[in-house]
Protein backbone atom coordinates (compact mmCIF):
# COMPACT_ATOMS: atom_id res chain seq x y z
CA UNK A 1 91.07 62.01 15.81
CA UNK A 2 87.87 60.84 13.99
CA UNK A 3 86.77 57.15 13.02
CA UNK A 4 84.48 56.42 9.52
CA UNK A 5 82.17 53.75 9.91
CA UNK A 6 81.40 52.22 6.54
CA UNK A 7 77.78 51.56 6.59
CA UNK A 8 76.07 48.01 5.51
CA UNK A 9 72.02 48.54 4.62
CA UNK A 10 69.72 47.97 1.99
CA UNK A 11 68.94 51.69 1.00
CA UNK A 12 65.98 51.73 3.56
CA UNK A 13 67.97 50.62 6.64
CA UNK A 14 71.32 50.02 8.66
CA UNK A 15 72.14 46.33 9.43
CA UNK A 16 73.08 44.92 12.20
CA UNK A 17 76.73 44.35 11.78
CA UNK A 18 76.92 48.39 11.71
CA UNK A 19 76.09 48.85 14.92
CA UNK A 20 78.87 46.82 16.73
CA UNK A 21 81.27 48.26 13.96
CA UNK A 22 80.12 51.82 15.77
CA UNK A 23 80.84 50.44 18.79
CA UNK A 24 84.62 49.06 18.19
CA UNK A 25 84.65 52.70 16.35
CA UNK A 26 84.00 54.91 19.63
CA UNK A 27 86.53 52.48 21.42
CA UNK A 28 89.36 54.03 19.07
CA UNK A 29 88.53 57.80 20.39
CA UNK A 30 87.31 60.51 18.96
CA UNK A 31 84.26 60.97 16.62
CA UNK A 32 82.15 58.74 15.33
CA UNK A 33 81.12 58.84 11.93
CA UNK A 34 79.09 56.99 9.85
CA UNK A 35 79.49 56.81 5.57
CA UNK A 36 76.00 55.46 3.66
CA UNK A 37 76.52 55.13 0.19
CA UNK A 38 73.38 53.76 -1.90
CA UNK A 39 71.07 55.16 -4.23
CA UNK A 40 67.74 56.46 -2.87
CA UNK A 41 68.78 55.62 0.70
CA UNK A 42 67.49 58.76 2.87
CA UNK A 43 65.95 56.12 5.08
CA UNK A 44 69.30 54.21 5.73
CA UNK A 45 71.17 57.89 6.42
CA UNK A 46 68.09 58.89 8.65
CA UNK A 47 68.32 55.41 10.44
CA UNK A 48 72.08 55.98 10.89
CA UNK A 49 71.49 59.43 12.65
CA UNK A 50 69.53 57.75 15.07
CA UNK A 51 72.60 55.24 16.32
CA UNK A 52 74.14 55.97 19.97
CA UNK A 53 77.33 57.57 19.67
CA UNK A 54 77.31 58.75 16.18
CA UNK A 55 78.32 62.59 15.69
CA UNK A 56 77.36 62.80 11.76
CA UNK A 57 76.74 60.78 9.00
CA UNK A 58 77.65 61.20 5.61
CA UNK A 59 75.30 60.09 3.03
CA UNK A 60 76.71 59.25 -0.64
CA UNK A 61 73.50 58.95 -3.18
CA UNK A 62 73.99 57.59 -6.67
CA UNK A 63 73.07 55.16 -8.78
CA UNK A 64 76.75 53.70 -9.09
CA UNK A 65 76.34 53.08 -5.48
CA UNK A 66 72.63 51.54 -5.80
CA UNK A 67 73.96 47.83 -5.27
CA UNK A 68 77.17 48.40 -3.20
CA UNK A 69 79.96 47.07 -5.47
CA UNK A 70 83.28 46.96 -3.98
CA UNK A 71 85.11 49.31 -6.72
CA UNK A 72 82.44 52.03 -6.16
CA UNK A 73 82.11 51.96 -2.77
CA UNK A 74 86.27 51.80 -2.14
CA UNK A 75 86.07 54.96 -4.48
CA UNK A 76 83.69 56.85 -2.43
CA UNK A 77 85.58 55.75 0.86
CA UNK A 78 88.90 56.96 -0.71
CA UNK A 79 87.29 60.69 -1.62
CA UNK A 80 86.90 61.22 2.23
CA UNK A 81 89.61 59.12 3.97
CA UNK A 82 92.05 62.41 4.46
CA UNK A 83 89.57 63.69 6.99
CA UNK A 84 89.69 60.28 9.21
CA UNK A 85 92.60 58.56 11.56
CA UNK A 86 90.22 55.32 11.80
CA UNK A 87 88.27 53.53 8.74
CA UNK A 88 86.15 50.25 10.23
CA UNK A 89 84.34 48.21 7.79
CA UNK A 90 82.12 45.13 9.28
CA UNK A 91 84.31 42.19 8.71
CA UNK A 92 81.14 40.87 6.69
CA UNK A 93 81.28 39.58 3.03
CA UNK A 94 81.18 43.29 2.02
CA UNK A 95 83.35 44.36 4.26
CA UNK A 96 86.09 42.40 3.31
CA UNK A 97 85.42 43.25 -0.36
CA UNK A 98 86.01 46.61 0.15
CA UNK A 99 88.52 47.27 3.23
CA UNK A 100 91.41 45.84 1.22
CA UNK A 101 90.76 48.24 -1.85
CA UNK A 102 90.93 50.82 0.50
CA UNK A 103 93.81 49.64 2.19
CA UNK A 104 95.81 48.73 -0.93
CA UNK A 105 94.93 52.42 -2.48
CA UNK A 106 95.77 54.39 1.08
CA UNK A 107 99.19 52.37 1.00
CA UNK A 108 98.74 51.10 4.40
CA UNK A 109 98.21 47.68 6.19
CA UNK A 110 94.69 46.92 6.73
CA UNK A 111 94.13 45.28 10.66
CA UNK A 112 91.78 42.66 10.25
CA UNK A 113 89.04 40.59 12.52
CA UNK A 114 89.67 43.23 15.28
CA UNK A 115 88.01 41.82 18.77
CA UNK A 116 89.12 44.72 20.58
CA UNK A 117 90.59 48.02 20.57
CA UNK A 118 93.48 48.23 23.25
CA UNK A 119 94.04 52.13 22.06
CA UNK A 120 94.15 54.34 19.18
CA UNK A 121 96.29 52.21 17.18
CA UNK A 122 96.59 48.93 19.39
CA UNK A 123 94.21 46.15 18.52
CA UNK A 124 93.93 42.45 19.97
CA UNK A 125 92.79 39.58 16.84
CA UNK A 126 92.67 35.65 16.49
CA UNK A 127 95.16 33.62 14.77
CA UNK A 128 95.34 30.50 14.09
CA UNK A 129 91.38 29.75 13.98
CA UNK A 130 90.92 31.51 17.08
CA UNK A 131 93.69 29.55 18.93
CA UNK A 132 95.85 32.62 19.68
CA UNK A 133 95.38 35.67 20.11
CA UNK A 134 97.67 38.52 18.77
CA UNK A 135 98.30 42.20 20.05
CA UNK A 136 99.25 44.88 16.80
CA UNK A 137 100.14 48.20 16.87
CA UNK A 138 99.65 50.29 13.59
CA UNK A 139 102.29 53.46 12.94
CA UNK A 140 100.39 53.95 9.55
CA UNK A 141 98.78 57.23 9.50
CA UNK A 142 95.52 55.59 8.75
CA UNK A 143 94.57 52.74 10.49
CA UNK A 144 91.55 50.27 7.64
CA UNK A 145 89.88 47.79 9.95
CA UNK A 146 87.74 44.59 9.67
CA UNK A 147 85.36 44.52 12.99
CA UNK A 148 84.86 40.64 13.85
CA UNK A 149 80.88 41.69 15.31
CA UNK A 150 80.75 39.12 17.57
CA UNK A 151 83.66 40.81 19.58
CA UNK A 152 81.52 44.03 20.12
CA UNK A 153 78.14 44.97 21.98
CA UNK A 154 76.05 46.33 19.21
CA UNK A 155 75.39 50.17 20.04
CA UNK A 156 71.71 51.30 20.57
CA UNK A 157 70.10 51.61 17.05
CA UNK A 158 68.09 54.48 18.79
CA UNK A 159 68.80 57.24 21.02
CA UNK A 160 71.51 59.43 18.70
CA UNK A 161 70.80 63.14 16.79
CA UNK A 162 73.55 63.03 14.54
CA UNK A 163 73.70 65.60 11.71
CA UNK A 164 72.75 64.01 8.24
CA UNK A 165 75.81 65.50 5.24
CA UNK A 166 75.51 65.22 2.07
CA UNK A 167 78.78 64.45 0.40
CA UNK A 168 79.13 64.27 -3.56
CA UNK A 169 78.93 60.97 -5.25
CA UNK A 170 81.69 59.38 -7.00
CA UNK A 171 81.41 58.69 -10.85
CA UNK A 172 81.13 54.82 -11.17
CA UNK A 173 84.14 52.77 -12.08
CA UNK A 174 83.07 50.95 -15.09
CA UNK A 175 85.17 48.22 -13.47
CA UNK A 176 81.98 46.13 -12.52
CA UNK A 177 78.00 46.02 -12.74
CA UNK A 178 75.41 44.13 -11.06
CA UNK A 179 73.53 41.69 -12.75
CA UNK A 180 71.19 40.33 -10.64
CA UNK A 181 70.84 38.93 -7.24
CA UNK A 182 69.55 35.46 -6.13
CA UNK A 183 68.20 36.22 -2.25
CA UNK A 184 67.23 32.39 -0.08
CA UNK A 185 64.03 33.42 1.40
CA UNK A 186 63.93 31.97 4.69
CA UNK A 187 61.57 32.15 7.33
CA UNK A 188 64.10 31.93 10.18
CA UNK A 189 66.11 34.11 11.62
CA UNK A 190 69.32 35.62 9.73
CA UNK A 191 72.02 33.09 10.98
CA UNK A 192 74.54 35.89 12.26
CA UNK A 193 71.73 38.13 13.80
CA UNK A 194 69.81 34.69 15.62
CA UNK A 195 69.61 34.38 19.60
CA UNK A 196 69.26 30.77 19.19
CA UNK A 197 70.75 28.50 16.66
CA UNK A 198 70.49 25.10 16.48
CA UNK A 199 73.25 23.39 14.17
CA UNK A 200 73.84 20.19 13.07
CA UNK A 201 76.78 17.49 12.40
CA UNK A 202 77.76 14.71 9.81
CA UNK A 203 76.62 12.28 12.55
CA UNK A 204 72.79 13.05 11.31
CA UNK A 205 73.94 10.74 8.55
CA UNK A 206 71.80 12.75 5.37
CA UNK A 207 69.72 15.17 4.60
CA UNK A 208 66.54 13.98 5.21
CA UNK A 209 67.89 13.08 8.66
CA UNK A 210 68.73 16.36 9.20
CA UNK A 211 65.37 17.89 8.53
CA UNK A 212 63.86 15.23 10.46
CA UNK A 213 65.48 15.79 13.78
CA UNK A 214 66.96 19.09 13.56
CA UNK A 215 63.98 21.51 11.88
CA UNK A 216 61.47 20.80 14.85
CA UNK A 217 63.99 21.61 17.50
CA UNK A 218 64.74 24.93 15.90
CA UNK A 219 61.06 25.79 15.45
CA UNK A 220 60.14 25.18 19.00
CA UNK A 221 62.70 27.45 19.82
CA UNK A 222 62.71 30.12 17.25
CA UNK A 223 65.71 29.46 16.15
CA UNK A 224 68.03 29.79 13.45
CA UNK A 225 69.56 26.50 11.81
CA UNK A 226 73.21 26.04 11.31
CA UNK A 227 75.61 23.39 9.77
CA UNK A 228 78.83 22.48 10.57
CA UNK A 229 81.41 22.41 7.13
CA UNK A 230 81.39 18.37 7.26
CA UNK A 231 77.50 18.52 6.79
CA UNK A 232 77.69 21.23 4.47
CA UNK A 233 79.95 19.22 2.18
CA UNK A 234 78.45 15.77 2.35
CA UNK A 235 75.16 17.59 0.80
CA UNK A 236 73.04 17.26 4.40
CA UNK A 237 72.41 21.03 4.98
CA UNK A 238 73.14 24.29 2.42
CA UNK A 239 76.24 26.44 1.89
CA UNK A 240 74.86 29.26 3.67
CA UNK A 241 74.08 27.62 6.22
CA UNK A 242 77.60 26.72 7.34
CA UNK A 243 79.08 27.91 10.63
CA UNK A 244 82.65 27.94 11.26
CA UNK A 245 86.20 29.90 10.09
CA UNK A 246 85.16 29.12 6.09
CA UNK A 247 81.96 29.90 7.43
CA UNK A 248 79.72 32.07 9.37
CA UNK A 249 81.21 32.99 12.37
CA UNK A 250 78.31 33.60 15.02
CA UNK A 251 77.34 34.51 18.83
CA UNK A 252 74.12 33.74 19.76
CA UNK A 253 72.64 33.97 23.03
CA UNK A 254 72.15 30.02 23.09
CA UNK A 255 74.25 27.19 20.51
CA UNK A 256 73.22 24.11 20.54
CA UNK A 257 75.57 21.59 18.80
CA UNK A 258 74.09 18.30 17.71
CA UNK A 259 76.50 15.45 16.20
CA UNK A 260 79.17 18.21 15.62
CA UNK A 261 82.61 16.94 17.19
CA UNK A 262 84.30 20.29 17.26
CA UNK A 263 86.93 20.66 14.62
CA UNK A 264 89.26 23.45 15.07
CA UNK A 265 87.31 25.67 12.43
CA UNK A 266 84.06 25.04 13.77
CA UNK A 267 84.99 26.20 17.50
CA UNK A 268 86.63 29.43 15.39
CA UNK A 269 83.09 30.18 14.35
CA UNK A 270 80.72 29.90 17.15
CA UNK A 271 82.92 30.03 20.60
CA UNK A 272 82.11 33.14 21.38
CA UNK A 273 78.63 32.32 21.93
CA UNK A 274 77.18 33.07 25.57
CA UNK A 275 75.60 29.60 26.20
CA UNK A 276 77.09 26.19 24.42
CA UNK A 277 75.20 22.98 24.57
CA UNK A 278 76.70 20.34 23.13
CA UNK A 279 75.35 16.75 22.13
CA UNK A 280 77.82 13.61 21.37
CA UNK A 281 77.88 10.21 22.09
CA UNK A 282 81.56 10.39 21.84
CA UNK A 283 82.90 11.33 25.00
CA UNK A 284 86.32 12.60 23.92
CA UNK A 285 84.47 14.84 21.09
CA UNK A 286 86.66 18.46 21.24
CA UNK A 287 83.52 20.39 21.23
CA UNK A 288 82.71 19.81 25.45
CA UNK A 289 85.89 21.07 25.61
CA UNK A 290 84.16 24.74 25.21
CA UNK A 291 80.41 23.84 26.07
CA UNK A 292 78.46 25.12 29.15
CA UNK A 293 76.49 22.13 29.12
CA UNK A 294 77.10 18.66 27.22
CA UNK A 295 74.95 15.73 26.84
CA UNK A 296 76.60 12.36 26.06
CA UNK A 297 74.07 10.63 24.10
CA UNK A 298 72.85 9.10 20.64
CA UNK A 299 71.52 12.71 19.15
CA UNK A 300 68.97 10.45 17.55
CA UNK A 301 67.37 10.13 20.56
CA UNK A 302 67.97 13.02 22.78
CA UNK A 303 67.20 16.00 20.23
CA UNK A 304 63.53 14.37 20.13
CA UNK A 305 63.01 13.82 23.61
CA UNK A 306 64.57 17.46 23.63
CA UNK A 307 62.41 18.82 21.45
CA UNK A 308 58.87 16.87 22.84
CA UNK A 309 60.11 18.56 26.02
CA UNK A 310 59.89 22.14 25.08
């Protein structure tokens, strides 16, 4: 029994969302391995070799595979998935783009938003926004896999000697081609990779407000900035910045919720974080219902007395 890790880089090195994806991987039994596909990416398969717990990685070079589109990747996959009992994909964006391809093409059902890995082919996952929790069991022959991350210690980026394969490269699709890509620069951290993030509600009222109270707070702290979906659609914060089910779902070391209420999607995206601090002046607001620490007071005031603090 052998798990395939589907590898998420940038042809010079393995992100994040890999590394707990290895870790829900090695929960399933068996070997570990690890698929890069990319163009030019010796420096992603090298990076990969050096992961805790990975026995060999297979490393898929071509130009087709240069920008990771879902047909040519799901192709590649496909060309090796006899040889595996497991397949995990990060339940990122990409992820999601590809598992079902893979899924659809092995005839199987895909498991999705896995939190943990009760055995070889018993998994636990939210329902429901996170409300419920429900126990599968796969009989397919080949169990596909989403990883939710935040369910999963990331495993040590460092550490590992796995053998580096060479596998041959799958002739693009012609189904799709990349035209460009449009990349926010930010100087914060990546909001699913951040320690701390510091995210804000509809109650900051606009957009200015919002960069007025919240951006100060997050740079004394370091801290990525997040938004929930009501501030995201009333134009205060941007699209990406969104935390929630329709969202980003995060688990930072440290969340602190200002002006957020706690809608049902919201909590599905950030509940899982290790410390919640919540600030409200409404006292029956849902989201103390899963903070650490809440403050009931006008955020107006006590996110700048917070922030003159620290």
């Amino acid at each position: 029994m052998t798990s395939l890790v589907i590898a998420e880089h940038d042809n010079a090195s393995i992100k994040g969302a890999t590394l707990n994806t290895v870790t829900a991987a090695a929960a399933c039994g068996g070997d570990v391995h690890v698929l890069v596909a990319g163009h030019n990416a010796g420096a992603a398969a090298a990076a990969a070799a050096q992961i805790a717990g990975v026995a060999k990685v297979i490393h898929a070079d071509s130009e087709a595979l240069a920008h990771s589109l879902a047909e040519n990747v799901a192709a590649q996959v496909l060309a090796i998935s006899s040889n595996y009992s497991h397949i995990l994909f990060p339940a990122t964006a990409a992820g999601k783009n590809v598992a079902p391809r893979v899924a659809a093409k092995l005839d199987v059902a895909q498991i999705s938003d896995v939190t943990q890995v009760i055995s070889a082919d018993t998994f636990e996952r939210p329902i429901y926004a996170g409300n419920a929790m429900a126990t599968v069991q796969s009989t397919d022959a080949t169990k596909v896999i989403t990883v939710r991350t935040t369910g999963f210690d990331a495993a040590a980026a460092t550490g590992g000697s796995a053998a580096v394969e060479s596998a041959a490269a799958q002739a693009d699709s012609g189904k799709s081609s990349f035209t460009r890509s449009e990349i926010a620069k930010n100087d914060r951290p990546e909001l699913t990779a951040a320690k701390i993030i510091v995210s804000g509600g509809r109650a900051l009222g606009s957009a200015e407000k919002f960069n007025e109270v919240m951006t100060p707070l997050a740079d004394k702290l370091g801290a990525a900035i997040g938004a929930s979906r009501a501030a995201v659609d009333a134009g205060y914060a941007a699209n990406d910045l969104q935390v929630g089910q329709t969202g980003k779902i995060v688990a930072p070391q440290l969340y602190i919720a200002a002006g957020i209420s706690g809608a049902i999607q919201h909590l599905a995206g950030m509940k899982d974080s290790k410390v919640i601090v919540a600030i409200n002046k409404d006292p029956e607001a849902p989201i103390f219902s899963v903070a650490d620490f809440g403050l009931e007071a006008d955020l107006f005031a006590a996110v700048p007395e917070l922030t003159q603090a620290l």
